[in-house]
Structure formats: structure tokens, C-alpha cells
N, C-alpha and C. Protein backbone atom coordinates (compact mmCIF):
# COMPACT_ATOMS: atom_id res chain seq x y z
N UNK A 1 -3.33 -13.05 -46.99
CA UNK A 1 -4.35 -12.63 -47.92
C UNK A 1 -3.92 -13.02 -49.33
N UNK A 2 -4.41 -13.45 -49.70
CA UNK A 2 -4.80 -13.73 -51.52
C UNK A 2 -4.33 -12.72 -52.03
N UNK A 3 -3.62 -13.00 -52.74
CA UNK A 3 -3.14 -11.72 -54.01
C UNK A 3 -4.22 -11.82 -55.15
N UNK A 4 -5.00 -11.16 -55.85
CA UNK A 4 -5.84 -11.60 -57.08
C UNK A 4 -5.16 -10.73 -58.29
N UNK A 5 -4.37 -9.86 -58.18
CA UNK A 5 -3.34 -9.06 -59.66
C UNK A 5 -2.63 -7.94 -58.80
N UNK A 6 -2.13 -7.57 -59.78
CA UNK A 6 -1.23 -6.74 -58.97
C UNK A 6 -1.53 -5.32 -60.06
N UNK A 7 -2.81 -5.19 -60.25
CA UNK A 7 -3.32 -4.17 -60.79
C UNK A 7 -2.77 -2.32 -60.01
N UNK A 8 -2.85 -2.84 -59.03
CA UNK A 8 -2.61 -1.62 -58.22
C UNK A 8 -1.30 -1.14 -57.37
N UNK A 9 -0.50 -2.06 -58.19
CA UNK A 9 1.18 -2.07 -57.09
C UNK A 9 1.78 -0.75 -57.51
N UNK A 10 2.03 -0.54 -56.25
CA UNK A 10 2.67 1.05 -56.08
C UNK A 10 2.23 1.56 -55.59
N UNK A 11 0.79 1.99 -55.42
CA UNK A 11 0.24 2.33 -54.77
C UNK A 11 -0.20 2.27 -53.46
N UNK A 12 0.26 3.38 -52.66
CA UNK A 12 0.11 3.27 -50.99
C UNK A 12 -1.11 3.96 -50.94
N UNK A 13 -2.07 3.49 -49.90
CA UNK A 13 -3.29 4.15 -49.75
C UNK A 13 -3.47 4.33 -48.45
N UNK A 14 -4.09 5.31 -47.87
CA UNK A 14 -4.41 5.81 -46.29
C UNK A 14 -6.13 6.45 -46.34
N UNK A 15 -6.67 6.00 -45.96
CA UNK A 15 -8.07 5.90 -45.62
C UNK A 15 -8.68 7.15 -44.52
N UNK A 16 -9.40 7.91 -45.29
CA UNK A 16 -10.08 8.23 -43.94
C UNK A 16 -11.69 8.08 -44.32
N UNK A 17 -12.31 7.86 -43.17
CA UNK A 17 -11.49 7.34 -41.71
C UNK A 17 -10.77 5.97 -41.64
N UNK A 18 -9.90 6.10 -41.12
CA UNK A 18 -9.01 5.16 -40.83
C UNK A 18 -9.19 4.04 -40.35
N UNK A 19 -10.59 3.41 -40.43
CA UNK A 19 -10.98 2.55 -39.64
C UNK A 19 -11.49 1.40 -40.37
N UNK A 20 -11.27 -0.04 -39.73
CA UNK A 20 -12.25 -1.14 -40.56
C UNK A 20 -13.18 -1.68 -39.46
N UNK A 21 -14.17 -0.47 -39.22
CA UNK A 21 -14.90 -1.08 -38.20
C UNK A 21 -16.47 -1.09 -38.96
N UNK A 22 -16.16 0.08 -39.99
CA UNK A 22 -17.31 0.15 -41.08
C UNK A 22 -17.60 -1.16 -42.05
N UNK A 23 -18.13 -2.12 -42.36
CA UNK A 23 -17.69 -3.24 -43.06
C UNK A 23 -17.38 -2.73 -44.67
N UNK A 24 -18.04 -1.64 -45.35
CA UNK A 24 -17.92 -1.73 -46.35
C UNK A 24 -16.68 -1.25 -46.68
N UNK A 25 -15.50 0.12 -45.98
CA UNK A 25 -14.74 0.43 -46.01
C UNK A 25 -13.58 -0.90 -45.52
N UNK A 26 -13.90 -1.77 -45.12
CA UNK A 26 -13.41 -2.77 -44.34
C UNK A 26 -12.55 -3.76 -45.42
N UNK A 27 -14.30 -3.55 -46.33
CA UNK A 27 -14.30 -4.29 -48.12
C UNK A 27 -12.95 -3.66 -48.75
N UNK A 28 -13.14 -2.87 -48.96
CA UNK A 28 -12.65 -1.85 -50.09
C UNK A 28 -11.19 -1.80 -49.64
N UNK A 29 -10.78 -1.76 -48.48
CA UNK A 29 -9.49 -1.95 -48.05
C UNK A 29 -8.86 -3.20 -48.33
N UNK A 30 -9.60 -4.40 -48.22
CA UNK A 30 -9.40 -5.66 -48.35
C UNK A 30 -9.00 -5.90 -49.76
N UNK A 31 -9.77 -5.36 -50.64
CA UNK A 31 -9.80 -5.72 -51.93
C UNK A 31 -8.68 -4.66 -52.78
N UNK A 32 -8.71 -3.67 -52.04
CA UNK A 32 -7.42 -2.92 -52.96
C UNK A 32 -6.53 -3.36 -52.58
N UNK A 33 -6.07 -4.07 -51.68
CA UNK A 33 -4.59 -4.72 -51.13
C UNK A 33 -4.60 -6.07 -51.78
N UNK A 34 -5.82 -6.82 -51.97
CA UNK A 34 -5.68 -7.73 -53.10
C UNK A 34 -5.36 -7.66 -54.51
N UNK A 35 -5.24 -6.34 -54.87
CA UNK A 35 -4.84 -6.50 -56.13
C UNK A 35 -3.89 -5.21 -56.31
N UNK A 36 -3.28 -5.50 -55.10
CA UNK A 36 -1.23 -5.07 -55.00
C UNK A 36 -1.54 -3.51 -54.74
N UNK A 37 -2.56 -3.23 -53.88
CA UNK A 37 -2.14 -1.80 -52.85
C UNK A 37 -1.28 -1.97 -51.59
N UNK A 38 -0.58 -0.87 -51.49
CA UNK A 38 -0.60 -1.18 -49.85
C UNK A 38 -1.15 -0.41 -48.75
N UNK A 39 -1.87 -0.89 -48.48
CA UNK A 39 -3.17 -0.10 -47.58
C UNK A 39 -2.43 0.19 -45.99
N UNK A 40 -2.05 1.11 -46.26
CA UNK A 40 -1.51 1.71 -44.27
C UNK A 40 -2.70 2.29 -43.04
N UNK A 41 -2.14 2.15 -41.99
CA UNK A 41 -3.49 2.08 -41.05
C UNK A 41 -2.58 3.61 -39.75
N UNK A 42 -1.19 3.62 -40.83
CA UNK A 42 -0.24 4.90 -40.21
C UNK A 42 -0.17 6.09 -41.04
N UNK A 43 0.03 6.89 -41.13
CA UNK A 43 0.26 8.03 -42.37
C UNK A 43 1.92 8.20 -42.10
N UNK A 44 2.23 8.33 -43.62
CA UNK A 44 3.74 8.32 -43.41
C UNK A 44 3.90 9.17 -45.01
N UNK A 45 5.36 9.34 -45.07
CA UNK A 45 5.33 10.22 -46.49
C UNK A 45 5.20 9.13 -47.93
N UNK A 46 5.28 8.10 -47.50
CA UNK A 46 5.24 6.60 -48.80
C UNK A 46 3.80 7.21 -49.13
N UNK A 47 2.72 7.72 -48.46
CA UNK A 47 1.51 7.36 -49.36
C UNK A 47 1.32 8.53 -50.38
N UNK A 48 0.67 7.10 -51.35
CA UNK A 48 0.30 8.10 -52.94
C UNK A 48 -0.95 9.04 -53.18
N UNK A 49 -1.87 7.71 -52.06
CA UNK A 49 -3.49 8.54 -52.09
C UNK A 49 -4.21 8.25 -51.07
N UNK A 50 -5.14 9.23 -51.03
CA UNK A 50 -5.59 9.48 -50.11
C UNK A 50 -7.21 8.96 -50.24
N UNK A 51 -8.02 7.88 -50.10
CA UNK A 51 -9.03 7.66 -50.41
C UNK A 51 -10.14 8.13 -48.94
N UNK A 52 -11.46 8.79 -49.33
CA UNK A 52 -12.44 9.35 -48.35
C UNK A 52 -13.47 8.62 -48.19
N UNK A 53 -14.30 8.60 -47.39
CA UNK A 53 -15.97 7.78 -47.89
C UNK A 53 -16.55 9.12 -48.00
N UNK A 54 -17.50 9.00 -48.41
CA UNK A 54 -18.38 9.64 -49.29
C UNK A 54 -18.85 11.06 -47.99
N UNK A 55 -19.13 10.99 -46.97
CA UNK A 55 -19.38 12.01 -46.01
C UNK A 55 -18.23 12.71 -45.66
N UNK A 56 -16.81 12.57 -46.07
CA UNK A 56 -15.70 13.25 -45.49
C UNK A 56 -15.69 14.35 -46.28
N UNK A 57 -15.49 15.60 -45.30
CA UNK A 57 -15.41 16.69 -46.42
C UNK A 57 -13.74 17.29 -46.39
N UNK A 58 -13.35 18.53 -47.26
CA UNK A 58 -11.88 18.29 -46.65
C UNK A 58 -11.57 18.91 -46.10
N UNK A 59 -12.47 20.04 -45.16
CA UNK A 59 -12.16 20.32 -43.40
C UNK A 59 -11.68 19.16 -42.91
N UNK A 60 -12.34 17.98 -42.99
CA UNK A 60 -11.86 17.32 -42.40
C UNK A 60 -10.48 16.74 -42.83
N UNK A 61 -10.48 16.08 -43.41
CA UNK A 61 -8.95 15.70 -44.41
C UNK A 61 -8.27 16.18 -43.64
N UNK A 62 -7.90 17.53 -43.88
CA UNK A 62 -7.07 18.73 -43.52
C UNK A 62 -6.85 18.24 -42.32
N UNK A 63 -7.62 18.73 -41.19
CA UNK A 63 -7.75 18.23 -39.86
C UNK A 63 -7.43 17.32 -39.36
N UNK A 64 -7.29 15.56 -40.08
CA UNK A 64 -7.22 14.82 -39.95
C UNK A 64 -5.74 14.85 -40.13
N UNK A 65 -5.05 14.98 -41.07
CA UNK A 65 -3.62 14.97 -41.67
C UNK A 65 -2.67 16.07 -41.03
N UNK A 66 -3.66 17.09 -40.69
CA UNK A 66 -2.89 18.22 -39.69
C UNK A 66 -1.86 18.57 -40.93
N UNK A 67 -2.44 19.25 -42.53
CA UNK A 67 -2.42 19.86 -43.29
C UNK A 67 -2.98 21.19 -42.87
N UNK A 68 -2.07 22.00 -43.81
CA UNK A 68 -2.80 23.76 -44.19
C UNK A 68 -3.47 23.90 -45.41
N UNK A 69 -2.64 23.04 -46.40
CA UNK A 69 -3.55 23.07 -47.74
C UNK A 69 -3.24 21.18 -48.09
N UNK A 70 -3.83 20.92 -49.64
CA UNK A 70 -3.51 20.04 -49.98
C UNK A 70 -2.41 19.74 -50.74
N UNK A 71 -1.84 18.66 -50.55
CA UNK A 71 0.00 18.91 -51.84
C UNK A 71 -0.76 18.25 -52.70
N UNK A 72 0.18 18.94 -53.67
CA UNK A 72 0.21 18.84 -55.51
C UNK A 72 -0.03 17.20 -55.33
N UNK A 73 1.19 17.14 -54.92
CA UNK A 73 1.72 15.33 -55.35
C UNK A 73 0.65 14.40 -54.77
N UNK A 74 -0.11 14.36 -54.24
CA UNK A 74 -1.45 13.43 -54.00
C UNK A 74 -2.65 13.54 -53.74
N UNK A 75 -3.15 12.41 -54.74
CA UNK A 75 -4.18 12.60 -54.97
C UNK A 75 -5.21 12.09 -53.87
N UNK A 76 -6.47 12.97 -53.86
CA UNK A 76 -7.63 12.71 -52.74
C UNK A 76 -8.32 12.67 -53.38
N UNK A 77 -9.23 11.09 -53.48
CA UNK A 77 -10.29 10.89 -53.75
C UNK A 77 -10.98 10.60 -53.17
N UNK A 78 -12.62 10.55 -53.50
CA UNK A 78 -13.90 10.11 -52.89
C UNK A 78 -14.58 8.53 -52.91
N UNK A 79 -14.50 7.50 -52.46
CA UNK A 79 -15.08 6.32 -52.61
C UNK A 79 -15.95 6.32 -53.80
N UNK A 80 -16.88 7.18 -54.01
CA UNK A 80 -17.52 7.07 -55.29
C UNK A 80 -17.14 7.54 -56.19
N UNK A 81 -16.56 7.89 -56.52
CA UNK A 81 -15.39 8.34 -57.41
C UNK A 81 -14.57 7.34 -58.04
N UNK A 82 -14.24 5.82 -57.03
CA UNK A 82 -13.67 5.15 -57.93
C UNK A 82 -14.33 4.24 -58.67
């Protein structure tokens, strides 16, 4: 893949849902790793953030991550949001 900047290096990102079967989430994965994310398809303690699509609520999150609450140290955002 094409590097286009490295606007975003450092940043580990984990997706939910976790999937690139959606094309536009497919996008958005593609393109933040083009400009120096590193987009994981595992959850591990490296990631910084947590990006959602727009229908995830954070029952789910939670559920998903097999969290009790959310930690301080990362941030969860909403696709429209960025």
C-alpha cells in the first residue's frame, strides 16, 4: 500500500466492527493506514483508538472488548466525528 504522509503515525486503530466487508469502513481503514495508522484487525494493548461507525452504541463497544467500563487512556470515537 502507498504511503500518502505519515500524518497519523502512532496511532494504532481497532475498528468496530471489525470488518472490511462494509466498503465504506473498508475506505476509511485503507486510507488511515495510508497516512501512517496502524490499523489492527486483533485487539491488543498497542491500540490508541478505538474508531465506531455511526450505529455502534457503547453496549456494544463494551461487549465487544469484554470491558466493564471505558479506560481513561483511549479514546472512542464515532466515524462522524472525524
Amino acid at each position: 500500500m502507498e504511503k500518502k504522509s505519515e500524518l497519523l503515525s502512532g496511532m494504532v486503530l481497532f475498528f468496530i466492527p471489525n470488518s472490511k466487508k462494509n466498503g465504506v469502513r473498508k475506505f476509511r481503514m485503507t486510507l488511515f493506514a495510508q497516512h501512517g495508522a496502524d490499523v489492527r484487525d486483533i485487539w491488543s494493548d498497542e491500540i490508541t483508538h478505538v474508531i465506531c461507525d455511526k450505529s455502534v452504541t457503547g453496549e456494544r463497544i463494551l461487549r465487544d472488548l469484554r470491558w466493564e467500563q471505558f479506560p481513561v487512556s483511549i479514546p472512542v470515537g464515532n466515524v462522524s466525528d472525524i
